[in-house]
PDB file of N, CA and C in Angstrom:
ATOM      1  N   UNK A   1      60.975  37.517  58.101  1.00  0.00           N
ATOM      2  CA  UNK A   1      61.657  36.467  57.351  1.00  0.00           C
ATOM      3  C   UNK A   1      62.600  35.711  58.289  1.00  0.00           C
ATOM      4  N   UNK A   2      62.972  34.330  57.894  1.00  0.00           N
ATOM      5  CA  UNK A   2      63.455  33.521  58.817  1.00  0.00           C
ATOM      6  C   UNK A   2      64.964  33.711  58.369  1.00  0.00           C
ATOM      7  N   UNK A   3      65.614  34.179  59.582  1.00  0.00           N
ATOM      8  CA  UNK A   3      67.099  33.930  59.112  1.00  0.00           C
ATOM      9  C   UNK A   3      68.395  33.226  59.356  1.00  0.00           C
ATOM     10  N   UNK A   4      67.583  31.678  59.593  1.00  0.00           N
ATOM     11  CA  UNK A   4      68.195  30.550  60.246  1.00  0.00           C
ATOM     12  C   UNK A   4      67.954  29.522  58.646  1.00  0.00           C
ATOM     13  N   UNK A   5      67.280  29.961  57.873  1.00  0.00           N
ATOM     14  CA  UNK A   5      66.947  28.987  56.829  1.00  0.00           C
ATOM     15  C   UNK A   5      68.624  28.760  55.823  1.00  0.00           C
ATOM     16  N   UNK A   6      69.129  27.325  55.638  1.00  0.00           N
ATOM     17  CA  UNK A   6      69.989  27.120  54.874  1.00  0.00           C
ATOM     18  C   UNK A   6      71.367  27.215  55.866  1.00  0.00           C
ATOM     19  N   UNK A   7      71.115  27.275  57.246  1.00  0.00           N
ATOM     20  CA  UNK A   7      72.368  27.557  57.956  1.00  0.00           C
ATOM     21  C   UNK A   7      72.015  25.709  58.785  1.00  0.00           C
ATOM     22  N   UNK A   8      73.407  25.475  58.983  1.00  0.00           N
ATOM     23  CA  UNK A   8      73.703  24.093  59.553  1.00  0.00           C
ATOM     24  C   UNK A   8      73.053  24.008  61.216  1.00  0.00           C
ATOM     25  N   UNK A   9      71.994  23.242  61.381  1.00  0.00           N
ATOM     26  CA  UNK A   9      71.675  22.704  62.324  1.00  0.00           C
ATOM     27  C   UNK A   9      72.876  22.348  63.900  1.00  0.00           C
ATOM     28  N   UNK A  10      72.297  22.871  64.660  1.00  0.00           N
ATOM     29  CA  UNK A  10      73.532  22.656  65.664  1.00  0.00           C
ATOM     30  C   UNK A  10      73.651  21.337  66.143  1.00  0.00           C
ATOM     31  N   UNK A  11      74.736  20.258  66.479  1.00  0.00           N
ATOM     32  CA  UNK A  11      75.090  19.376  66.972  1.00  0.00           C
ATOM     33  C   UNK A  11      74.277  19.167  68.110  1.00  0.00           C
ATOM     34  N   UNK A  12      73.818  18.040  68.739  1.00  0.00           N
ATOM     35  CA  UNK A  12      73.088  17.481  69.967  1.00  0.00           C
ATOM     36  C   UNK A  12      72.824  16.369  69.847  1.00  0.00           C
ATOM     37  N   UNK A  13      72.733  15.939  71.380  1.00  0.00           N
ATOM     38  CA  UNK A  13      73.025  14.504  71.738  1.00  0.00           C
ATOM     39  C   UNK A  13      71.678  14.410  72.378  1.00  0.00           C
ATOM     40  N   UNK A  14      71.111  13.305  72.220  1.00  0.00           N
ATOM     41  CA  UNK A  14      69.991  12.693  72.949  1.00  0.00           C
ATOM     42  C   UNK A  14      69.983  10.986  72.846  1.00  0.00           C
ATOM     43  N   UNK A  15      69.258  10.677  73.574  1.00  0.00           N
ATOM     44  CA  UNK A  15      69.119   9.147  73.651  1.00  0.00           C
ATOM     45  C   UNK A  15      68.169   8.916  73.090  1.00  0.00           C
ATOM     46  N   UNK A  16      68.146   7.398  72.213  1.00  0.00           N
ATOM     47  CA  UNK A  16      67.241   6.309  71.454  1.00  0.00           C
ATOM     48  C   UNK A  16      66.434   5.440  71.791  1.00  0.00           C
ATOM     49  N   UNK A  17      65.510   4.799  71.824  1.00  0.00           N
ATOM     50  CA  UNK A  17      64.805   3.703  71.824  1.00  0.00           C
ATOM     51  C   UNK A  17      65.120   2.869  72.483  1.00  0.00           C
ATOM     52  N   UNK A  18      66.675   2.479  72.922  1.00  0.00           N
ATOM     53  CA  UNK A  18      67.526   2.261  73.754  1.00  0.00           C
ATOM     54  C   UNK A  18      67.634   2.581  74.645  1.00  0.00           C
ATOM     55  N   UNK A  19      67.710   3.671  75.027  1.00  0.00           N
ATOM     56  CA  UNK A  19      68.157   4.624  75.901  1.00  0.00           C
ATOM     57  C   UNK A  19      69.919   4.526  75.548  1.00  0.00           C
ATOM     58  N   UNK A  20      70.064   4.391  74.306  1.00  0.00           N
ATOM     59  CA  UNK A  20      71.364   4.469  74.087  1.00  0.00           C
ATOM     60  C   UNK A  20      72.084   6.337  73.502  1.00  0.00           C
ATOM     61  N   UNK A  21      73.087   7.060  73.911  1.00  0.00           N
ATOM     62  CA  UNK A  21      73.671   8.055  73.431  1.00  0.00           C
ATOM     63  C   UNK A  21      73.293   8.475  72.169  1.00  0.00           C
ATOM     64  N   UNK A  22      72.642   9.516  70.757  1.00  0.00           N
ATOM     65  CA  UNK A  22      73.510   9.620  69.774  1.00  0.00           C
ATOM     66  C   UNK A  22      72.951  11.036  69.612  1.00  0.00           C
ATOM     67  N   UNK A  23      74.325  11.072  68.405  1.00  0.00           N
ATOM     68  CA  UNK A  23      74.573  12.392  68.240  1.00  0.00           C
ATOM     69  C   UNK A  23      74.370  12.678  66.974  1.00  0.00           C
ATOM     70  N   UNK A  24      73.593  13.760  66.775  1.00  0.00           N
ATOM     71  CA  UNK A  24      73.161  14.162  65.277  1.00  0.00           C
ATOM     72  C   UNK A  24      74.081  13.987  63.966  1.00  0.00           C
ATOM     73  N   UNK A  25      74.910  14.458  64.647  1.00  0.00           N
ATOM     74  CA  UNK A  25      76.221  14.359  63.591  1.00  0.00           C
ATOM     75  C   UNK A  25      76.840  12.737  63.087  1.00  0.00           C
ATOM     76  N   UNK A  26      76.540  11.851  64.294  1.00  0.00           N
ATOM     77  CA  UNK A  26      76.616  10.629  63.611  1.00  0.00           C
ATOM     78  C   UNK A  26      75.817  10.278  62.139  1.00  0.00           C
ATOM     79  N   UNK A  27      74.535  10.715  62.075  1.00  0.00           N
ATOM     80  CA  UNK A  27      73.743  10.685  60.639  1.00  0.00           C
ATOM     81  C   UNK A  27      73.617  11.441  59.898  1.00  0.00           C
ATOM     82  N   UNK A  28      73.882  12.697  60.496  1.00  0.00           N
ATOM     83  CA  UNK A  28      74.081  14.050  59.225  1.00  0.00           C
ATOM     84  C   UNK A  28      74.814  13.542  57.609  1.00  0.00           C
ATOM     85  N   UNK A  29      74.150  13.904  56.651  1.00  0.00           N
ATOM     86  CA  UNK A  29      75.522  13.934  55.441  1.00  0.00           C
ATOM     87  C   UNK A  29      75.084  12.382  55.232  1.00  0.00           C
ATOM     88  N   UNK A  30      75.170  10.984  55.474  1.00  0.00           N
ATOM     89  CA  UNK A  30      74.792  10.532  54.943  1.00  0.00           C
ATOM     90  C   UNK A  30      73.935   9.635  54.530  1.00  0.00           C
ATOM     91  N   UNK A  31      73.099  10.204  54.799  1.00  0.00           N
ATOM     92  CA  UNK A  31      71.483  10.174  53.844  1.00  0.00           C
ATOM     93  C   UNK A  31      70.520  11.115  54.311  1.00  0.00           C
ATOM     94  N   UNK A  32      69.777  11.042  53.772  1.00  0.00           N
ATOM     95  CA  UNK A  32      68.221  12.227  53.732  1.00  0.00           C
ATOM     96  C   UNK A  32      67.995  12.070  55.009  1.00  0.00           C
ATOM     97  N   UNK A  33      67.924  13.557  55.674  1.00  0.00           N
ATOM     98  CA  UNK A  33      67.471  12.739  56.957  1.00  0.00           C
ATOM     99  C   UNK A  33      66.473  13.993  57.487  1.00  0.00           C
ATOM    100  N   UNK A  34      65.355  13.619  58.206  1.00  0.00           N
ATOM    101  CA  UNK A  34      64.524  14.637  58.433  1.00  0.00           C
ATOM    102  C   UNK A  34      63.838  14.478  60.238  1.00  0.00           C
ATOM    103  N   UNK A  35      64.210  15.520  60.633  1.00  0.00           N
ATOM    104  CA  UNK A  35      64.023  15.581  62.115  1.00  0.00           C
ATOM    105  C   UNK A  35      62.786  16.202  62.865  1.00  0.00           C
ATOM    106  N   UNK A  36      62.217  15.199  63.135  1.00  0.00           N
ATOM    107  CA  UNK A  36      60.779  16.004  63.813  1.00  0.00           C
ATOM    108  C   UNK A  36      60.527  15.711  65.438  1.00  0.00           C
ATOM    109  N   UNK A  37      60.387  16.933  65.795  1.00  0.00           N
ATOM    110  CA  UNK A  37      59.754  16.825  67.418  1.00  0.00           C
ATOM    111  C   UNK A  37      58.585  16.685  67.160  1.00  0.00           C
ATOM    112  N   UNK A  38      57.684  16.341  68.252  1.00  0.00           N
ATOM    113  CA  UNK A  38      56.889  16.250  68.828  1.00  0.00           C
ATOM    114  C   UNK A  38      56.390  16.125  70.461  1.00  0.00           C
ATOM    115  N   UNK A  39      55.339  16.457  70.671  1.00  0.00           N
ATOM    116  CA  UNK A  39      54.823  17.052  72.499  1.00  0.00           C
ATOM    117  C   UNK A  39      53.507  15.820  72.489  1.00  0.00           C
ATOM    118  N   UNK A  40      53.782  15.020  73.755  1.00  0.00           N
ATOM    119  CA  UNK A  40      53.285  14.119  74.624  1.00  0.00           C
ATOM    120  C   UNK A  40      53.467  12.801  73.989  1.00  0.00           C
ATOM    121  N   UNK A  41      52.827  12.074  74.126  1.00  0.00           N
ATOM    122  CA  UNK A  41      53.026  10.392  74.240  1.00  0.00           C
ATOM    123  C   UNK A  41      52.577   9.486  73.261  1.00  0.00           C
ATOM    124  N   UNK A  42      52.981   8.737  72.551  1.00  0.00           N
ATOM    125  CA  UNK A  42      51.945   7.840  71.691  1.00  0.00           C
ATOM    126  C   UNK A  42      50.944   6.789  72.146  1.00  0.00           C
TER     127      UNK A  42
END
């Protein structure tokens, strides 16, 4: 059983489309927000 489920996602910073800074926590809380990786290139 997973025992990370319902516990707060840790803070991290990566760059945008931009190549501009942001940080998770800038969008956390407010609105729906859903985070997906993905591996290689479009």
């Amino acid at each position: 059983m997973n025992q990370n489920i319902g516990k707060q996602f840790p803070d991290f910073e990566m760059v945008d489309h931009d190549s501009q800074p942001v940080k998770l926590s800038q969008y956390a809380g407010k609105f729906p927000l859903i985070l997906s990786f993905y591996r290689g290139y479009w």
